[in-house]
N, C-alpha and C. Protein backbone atom coordinates (compact mmCIF):
# COMPACT_ATOMS: atom_id res chain seq x y z
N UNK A 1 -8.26 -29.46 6.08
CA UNK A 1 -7.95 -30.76 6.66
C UNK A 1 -9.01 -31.80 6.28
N UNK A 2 -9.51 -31.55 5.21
CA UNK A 2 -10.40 -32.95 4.62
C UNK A 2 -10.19 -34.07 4.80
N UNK A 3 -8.99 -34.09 4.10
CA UNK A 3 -8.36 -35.50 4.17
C UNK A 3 -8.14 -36.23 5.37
N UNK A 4 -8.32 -35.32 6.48
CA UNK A 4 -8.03 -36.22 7.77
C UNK A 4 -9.33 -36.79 8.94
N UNK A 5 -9.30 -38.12 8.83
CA UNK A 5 -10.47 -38.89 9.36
C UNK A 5 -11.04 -37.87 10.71
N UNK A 6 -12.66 -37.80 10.20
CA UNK A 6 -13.68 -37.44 11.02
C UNK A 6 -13.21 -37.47 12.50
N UNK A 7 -12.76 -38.67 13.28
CA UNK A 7 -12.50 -38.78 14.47
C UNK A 7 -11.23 -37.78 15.21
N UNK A 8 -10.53 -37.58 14.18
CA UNK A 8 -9.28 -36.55 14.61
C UNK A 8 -9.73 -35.31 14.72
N UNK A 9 -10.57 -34.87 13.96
CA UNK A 9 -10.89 -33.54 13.68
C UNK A 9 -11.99 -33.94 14.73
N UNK A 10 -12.65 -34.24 15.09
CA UNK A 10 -13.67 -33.92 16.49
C UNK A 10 -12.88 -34.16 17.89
N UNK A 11 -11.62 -34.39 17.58
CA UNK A 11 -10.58 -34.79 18.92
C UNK A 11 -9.95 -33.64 19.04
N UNK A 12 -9.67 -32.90 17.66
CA UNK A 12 -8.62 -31.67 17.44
C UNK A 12 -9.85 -30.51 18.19
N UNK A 13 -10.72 -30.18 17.37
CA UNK A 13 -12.42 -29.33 17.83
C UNK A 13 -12.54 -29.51 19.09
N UNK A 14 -12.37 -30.37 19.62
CA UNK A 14 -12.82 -30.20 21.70
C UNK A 14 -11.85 -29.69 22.30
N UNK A 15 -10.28 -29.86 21.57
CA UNK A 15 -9.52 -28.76 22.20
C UNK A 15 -9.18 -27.15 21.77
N UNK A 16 -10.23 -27.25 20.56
CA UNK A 16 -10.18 -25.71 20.23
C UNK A 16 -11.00 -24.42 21.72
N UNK A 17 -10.61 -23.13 21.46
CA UNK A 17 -10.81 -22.37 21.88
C UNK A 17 -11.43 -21.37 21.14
N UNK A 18 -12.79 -20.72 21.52
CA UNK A 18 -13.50 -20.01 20.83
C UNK A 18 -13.54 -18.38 21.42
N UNK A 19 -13.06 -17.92 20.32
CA UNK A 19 -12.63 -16.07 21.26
C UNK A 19 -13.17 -15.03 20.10
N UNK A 20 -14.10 -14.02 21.07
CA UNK A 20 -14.57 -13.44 20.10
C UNK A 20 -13.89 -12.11 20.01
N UNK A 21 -13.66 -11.26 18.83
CA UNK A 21 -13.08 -10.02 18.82
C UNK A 21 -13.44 -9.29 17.95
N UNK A 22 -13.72 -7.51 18.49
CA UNK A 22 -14.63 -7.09 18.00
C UNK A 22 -13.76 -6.20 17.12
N UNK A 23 -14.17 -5.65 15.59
CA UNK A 23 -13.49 -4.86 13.68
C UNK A 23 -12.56 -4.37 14.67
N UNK A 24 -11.75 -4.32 13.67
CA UNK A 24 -10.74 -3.47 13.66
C UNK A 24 -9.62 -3.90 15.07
N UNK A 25 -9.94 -5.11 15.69
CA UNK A 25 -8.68 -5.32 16.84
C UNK A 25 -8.34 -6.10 16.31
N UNK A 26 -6.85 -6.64 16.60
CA UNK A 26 -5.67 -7.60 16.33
C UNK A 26 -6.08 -8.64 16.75
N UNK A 27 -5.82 -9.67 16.08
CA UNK A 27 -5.80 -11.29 16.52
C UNK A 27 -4.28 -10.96 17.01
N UNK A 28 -3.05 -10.61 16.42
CA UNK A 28 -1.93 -11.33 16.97
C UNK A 28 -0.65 -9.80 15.80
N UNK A 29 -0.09 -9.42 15.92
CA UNK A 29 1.10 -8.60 15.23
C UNK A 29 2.43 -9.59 15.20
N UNK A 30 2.71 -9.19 14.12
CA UNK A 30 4.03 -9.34 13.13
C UNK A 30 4.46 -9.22 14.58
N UNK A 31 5.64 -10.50 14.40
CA UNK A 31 6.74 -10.32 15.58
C UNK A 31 6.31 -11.24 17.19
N UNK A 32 4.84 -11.08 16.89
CA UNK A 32 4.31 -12.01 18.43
C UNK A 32 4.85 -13.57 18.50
N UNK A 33 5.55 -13.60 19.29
CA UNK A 33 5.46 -15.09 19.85
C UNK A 33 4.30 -16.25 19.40
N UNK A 34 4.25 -16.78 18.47
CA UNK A 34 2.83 -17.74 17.87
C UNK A 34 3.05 -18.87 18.46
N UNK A 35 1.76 -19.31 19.25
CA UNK A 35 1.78 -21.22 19.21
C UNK A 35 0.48 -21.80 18.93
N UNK A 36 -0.36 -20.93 18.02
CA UNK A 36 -1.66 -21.78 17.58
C UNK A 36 -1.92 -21.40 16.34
N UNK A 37 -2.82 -22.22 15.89
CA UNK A 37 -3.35 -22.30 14.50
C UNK A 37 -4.73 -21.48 15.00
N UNK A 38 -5.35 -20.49 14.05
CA UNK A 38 -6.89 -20.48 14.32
C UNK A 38 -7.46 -20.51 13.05
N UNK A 39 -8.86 -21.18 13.81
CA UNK A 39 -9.79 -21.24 12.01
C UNK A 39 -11.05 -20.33 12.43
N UNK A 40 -11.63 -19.63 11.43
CA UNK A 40 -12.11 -18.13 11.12
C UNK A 40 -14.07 -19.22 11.36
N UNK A 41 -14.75 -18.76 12.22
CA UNK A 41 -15.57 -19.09 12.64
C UNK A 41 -16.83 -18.34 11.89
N UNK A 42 -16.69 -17.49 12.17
CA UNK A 42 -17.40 -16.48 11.44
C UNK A 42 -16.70 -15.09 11.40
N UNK A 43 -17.23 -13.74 10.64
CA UNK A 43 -16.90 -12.63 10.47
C UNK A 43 -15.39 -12.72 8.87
N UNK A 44 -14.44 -12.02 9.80
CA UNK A 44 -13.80 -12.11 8.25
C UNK A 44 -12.36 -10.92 9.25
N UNK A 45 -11.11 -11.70 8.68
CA UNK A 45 -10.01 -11.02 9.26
C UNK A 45 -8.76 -10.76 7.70
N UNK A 46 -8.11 -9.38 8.08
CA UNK A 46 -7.00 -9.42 7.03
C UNK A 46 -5.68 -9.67 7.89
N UNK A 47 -4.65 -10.76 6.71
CA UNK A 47 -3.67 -10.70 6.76
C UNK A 47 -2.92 -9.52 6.08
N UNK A 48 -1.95 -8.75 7.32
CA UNK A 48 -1.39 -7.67 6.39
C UNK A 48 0.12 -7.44 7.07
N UNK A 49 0.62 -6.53 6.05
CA UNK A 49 2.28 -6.12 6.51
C UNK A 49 1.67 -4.66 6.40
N UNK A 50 1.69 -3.50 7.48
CA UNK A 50 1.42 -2.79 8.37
C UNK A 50 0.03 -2.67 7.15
N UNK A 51 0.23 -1.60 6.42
CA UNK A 51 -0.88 -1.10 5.34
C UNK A 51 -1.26 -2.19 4.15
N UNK A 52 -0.78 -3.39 3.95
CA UNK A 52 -0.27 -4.07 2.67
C UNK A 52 -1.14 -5.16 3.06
N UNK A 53 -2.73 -5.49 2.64
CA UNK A 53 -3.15 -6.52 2.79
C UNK A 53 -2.45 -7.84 1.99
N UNK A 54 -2.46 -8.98 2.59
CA UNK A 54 -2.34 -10.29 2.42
C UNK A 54 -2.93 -10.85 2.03
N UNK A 55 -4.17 -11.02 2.14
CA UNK A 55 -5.20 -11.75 2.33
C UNK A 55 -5.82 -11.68 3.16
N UNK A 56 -7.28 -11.95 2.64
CA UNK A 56 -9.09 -11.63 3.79
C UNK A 56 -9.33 -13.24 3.81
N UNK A 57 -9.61 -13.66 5.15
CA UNK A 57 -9.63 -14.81 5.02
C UNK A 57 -11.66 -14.31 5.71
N UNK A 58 -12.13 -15.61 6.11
CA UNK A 58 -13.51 -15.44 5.75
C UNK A 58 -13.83 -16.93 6.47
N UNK A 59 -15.33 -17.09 6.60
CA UNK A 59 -15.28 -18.50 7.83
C UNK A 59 -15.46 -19.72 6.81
N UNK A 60 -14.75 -20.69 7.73
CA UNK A 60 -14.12 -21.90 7.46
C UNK A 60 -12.04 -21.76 7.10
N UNK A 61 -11.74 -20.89 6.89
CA UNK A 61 -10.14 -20.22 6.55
C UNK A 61 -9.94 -20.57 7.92
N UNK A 62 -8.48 -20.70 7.68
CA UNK A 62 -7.40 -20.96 8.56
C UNK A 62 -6.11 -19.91 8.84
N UNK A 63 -5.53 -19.94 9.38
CA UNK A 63 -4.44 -19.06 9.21
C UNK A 63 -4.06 -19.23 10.73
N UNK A 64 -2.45 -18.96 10.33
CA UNK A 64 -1.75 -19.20 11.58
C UNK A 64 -0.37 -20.34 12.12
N UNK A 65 -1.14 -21.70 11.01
CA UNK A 65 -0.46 -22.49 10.67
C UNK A 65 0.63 -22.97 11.05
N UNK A 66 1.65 -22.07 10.20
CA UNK A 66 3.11 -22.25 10.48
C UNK A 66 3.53 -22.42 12.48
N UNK A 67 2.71 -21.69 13.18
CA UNK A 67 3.29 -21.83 14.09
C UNK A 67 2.76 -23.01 14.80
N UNK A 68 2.39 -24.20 13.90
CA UNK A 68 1.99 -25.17 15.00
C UNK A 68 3.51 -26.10 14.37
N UNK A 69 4.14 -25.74 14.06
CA UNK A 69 5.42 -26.42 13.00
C UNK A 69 6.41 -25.88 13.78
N UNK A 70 6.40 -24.73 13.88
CA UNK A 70 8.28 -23.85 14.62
C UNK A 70 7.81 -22.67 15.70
N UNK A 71 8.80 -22.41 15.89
CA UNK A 71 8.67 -21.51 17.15
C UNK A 71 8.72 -19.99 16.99
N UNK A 72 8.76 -19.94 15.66
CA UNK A 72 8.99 -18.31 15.29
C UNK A 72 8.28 -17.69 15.30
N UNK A 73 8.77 -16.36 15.50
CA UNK A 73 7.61 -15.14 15.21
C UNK A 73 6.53 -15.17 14.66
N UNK A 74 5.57 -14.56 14.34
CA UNK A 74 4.61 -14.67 13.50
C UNK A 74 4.71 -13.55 12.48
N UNK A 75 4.73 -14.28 11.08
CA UNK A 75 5.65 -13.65 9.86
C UNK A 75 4.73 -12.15 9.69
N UNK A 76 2.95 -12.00 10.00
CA UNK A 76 2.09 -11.15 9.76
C UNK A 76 1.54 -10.81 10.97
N UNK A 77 0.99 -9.85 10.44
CA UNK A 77 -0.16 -9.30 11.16
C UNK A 77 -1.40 -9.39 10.72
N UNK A 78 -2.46 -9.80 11.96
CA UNK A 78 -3.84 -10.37 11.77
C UNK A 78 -5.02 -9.39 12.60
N UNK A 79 -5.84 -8.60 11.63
CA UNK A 79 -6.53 -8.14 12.14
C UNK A 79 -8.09 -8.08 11.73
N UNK A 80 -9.02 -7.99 12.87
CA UNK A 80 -10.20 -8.49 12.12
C UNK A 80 -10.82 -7.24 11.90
N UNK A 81 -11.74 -7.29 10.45
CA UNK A 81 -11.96 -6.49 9.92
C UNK A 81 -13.63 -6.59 10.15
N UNK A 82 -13.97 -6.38 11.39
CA UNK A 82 -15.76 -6.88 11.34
C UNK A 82 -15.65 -7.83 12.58
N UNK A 83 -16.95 -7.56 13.24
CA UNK A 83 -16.82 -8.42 14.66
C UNK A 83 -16.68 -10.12 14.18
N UNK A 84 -15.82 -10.57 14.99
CA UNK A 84 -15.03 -12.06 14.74
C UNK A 84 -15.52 -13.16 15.40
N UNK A 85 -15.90 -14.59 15.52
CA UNK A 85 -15.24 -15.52 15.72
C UNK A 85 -14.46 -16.24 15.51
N UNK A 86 -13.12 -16.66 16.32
CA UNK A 86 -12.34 -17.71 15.62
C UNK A 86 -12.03 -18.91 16.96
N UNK A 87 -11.62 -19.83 16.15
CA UNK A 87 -11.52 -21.17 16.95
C UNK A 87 -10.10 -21.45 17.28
N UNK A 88 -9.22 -21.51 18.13
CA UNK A 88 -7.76 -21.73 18.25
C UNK A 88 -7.35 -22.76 18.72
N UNK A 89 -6.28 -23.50 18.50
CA UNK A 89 -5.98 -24.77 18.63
C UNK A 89 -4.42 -24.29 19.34
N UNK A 90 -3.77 -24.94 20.00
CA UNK A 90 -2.38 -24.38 20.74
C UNK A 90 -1.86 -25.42 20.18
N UNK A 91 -0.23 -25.57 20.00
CA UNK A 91 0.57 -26.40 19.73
C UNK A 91 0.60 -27.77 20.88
N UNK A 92 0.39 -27.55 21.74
CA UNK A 92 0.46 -28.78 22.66
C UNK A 92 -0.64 -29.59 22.29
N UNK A 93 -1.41 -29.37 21.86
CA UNK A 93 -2.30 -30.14 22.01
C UNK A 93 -2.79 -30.71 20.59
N UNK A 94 -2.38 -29.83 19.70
CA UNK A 94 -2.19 -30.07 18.71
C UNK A 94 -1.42 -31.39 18.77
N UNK A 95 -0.20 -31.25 19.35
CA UNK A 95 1.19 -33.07 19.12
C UNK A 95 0.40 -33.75 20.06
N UNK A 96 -0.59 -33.19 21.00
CA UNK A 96 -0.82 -34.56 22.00
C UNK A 96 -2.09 -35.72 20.96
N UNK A 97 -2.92 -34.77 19.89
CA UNK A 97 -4.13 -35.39 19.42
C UNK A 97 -2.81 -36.21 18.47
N UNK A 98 -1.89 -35.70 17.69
CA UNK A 98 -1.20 -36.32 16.75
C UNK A 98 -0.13 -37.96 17.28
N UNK A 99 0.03 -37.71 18.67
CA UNK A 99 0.44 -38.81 18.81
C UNK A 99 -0.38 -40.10 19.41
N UNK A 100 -1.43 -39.40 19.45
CA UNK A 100 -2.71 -40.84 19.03
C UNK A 100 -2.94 -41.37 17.95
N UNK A 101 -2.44 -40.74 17.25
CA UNK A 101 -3.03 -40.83 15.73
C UNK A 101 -1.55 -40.53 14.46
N UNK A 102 -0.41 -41.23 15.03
CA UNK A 102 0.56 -40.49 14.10
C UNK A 102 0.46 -40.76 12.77
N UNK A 103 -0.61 -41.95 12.63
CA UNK A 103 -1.13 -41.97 10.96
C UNK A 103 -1.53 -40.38 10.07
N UNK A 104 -1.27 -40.05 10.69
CA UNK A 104 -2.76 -38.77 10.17
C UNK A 104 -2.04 -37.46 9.99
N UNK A 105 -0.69 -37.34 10.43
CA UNK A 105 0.45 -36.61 10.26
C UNK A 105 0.79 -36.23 8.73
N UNK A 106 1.10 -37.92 8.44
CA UNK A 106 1.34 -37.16 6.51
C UNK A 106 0.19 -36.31 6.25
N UNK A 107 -1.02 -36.75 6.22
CA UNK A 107 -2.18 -35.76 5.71
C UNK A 107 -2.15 -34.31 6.49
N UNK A 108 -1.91 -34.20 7.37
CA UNK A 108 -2.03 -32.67 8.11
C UNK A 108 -1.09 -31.81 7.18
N UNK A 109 0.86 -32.58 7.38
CA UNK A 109 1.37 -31.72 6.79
C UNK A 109 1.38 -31.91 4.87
N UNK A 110 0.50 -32.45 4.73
CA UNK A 110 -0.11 -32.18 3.05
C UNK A 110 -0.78 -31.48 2.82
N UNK A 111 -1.64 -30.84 4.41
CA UNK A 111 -2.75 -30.10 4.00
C UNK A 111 -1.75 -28.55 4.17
N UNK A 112 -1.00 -28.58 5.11
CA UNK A 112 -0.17 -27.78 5.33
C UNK A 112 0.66 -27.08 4.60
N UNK A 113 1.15 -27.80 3.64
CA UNK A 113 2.29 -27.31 2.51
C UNK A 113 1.13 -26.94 1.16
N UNK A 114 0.15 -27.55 1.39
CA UNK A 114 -0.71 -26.85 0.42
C UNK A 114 -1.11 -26.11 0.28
N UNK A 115 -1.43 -25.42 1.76
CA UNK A 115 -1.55 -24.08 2.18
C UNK A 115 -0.76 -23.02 1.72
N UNK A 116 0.47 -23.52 2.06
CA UNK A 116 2.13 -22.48 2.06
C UNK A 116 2.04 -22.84 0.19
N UNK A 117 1.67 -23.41 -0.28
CA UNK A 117 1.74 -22.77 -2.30
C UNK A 117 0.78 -22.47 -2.46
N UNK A 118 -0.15 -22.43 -2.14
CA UNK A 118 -1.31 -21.53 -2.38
C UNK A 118 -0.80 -20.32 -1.89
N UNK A 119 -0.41 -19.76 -0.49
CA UNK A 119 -0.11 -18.48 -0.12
C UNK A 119 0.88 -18.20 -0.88
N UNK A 120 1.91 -18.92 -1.54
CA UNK A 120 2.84 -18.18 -2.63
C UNK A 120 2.05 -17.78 -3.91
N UNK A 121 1.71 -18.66 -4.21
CA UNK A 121 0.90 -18.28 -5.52
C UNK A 121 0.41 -17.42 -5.26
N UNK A 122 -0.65 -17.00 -4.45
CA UNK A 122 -1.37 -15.75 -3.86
C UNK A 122 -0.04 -14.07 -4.51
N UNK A 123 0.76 -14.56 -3.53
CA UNK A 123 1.78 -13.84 -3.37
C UNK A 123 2.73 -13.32 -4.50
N UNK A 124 2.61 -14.58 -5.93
CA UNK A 124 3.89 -14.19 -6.22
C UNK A 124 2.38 -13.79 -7.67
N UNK A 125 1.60 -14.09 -7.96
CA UNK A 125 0.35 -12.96 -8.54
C UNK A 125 0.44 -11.86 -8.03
N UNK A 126 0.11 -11.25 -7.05
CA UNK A 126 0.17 -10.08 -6.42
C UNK A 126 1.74 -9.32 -6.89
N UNK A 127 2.81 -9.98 -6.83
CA UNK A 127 4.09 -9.09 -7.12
C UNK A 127 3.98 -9.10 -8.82
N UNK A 128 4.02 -10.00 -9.34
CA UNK A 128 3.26 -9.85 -10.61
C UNK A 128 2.47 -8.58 -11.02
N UNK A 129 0.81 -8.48 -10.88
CA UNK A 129 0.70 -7.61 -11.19
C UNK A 129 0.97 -6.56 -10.62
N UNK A 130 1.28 -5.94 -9.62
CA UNK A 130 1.76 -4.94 -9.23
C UNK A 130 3.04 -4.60 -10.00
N UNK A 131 3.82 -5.35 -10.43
CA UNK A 131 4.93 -5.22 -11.29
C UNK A 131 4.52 -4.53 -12.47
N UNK A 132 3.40 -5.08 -13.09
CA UNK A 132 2.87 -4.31 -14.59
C UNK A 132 2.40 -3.14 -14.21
N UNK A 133 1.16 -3.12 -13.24
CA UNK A 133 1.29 -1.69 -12.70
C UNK A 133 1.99 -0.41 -12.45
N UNK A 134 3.15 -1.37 -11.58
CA UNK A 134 4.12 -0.41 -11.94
C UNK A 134 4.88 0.38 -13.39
N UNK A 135 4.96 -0.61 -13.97
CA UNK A 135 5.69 -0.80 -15.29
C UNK A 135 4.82 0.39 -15.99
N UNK A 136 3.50 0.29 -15.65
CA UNK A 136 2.59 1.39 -16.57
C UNK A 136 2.83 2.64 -16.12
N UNK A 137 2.76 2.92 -15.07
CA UNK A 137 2.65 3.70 -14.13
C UNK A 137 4.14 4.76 -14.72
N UNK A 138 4.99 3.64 -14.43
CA UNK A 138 6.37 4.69 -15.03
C UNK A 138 6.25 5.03 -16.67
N UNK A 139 5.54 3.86 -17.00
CA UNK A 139 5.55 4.52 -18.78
C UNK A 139 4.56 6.04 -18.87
N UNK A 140 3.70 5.91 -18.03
CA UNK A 140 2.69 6.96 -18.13
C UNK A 140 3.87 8.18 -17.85
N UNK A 141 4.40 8.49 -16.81
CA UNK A 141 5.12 9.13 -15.99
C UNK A 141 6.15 9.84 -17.02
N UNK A 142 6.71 8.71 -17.84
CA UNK A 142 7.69 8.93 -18.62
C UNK A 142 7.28 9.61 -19.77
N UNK A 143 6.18 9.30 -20.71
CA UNK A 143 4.95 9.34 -21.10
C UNK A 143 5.36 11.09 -20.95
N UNK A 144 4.54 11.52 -19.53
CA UNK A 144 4.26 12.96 -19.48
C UNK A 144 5.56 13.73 -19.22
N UNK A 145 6.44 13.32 -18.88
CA UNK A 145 7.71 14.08 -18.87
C UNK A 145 8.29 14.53 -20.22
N UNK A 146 8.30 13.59 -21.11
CA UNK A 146 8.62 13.84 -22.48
C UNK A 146 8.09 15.14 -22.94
N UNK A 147 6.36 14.62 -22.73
CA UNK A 147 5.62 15.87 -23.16
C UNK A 147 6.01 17.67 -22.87
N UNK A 148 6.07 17.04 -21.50
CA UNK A 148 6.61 18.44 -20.78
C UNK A 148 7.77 18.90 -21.46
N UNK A 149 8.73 17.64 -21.36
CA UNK A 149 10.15 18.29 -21.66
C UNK A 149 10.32 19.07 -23.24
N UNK A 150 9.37 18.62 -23.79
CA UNK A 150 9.65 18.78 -25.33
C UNK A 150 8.24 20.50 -25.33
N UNK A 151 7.10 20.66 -24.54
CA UNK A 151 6.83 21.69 -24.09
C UNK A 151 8.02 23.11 -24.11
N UNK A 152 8.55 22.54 -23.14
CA UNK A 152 9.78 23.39 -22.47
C UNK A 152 10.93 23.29 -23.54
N UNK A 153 11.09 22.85 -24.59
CA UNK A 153 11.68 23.00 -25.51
C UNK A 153 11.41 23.93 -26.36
N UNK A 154 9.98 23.65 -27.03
CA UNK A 154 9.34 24.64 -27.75
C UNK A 154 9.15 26.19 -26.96
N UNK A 155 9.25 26.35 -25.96
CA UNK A 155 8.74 27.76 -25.36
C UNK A 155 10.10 28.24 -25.59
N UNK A 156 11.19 27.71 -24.83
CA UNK A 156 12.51 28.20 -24.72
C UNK A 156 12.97 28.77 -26.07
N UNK A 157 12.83 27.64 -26.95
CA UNK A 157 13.31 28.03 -28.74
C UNK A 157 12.62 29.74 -28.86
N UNK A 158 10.81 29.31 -28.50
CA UNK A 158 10.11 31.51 -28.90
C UNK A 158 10.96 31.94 -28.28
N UNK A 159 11.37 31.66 -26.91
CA UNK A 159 11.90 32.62 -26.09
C UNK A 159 13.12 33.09 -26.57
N UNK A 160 13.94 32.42 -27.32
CA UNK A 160 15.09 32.68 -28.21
C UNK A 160 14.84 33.89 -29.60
N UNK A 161 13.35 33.46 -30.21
CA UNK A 161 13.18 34.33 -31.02
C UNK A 161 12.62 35.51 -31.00
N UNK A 162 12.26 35.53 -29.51
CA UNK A 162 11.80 36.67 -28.98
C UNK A 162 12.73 37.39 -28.77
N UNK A 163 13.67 37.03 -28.03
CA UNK A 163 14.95 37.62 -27.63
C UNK A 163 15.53 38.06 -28.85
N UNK A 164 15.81 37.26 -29.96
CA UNK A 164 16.38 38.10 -31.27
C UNK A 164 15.81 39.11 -32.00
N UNK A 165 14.40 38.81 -31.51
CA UNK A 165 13.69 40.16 -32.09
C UNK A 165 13.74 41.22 -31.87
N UNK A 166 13.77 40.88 -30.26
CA UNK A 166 13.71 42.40 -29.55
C UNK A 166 15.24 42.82 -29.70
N UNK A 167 16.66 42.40 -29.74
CA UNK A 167 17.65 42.65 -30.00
C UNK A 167 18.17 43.25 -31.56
N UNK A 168 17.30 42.81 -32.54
CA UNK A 168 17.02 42.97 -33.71
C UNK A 168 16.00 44.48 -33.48
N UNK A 169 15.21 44.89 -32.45
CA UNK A 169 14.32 45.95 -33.08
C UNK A 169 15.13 46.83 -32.12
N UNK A 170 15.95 46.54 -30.91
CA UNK A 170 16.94 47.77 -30.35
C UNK A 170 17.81 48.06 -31.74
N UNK A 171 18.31 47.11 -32.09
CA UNK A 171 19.58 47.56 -33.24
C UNK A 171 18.84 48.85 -34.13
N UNK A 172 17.63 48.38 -34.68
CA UNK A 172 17.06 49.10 -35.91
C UNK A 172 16.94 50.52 -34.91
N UNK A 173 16.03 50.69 -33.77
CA UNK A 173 15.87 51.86 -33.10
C UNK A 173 17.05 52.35 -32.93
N UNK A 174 18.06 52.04 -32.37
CA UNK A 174 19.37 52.68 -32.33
C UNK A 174 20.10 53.65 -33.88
N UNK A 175 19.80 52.59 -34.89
CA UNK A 175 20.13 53.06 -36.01
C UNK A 175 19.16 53.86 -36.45
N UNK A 176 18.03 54.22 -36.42
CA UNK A 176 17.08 55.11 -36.64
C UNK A 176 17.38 56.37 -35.89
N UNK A 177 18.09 56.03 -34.39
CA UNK A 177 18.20 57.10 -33.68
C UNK A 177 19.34 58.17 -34.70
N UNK A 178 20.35 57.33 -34.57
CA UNK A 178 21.95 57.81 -35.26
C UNK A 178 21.40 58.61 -36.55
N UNK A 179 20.84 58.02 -37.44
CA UNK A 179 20.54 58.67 -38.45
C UNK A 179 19.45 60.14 -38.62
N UNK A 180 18.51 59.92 -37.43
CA UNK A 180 17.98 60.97 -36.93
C UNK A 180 18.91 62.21 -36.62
């Protein structure tokens, strides 16, 4: 929120809330009811989908965002990874500083949507390389199956000429017998 004059942001800051929480507990789970924004004070929290980090956000980071906009769920899960401070702002009070100031709106939601393409970009890198990853991953895979399969080719073929041999040295013993 750079862009938005000094005086808003020390109007927005007196109605923040400062809550501390100690590694490894939840700020908030996928699915919770959201109505605040929080910004990362100190320590350091991951955004994740259960095992699937998101993003480590770290102090001065934000996250949370979207729910000062709509009423939905909260798309992630937020958990801090290391004892926390963070600063929380609630939606009410959030529209009450903004309608002192409805100048200051375009800039919030500029800072806002800048956020949401940065988290895509984040996002659509991450499916990216994981995509090549993958992509290797099966070539390797494929890679060693061949090997194998063509392994198991070659054994089967001895095993064929083994088999004719030994069918080949009954015949001769048999005929050795007869002639005996």
């Amino acid at each position: 929120f750079y862009h938005i004059p000094l005086e808003i942001i020390k109007q927005l800051a007196q109605k923040m809330v400062v809550i501390s929480y100690a590694a490894n507990e939840p700020v908030f789970k996928k699915g919770d009811q959201g109505d605040c924004i929080y910004i990362v004070l100190d320590g350091k929290v991951k955004l994740h989908e259960q095992e699937m980090i998101i993003a480590e956000m770290t102090s001065t980071d934000f996250f949370g965002e979207f729910s000062l906009l709509d009423n939905e769920p909260r798309s992630l899960s937020v958990t801090c990874t290391m004892p926390t401070k963070l600063a929380s702002l609630n939606r009410s009070d959030f529209y009450l500083v903004l309608k002192e100031h409805p100048e200051s709106i375009k800039n919030i939601i500029e800072a806002l949507i800048r956020r949401i393409r940065e988290q895509n970009n984040k996002i659509f890198t991450y499916l990216k390389n994981r995509e090549k990853e993958l992509e290797e991953e099966v070539s390797k895979k494929t890679a060693d199956l061949q090997a194998k399969n063509t392994e198991l080719s070659l054994t089967l073929e001895k095993l064929k000429q083994t088999q004719q041999q030994l069918v080949m040295k009954e015949t001769l013993a048999s005929m050795g017998q007869l002639t005996a």
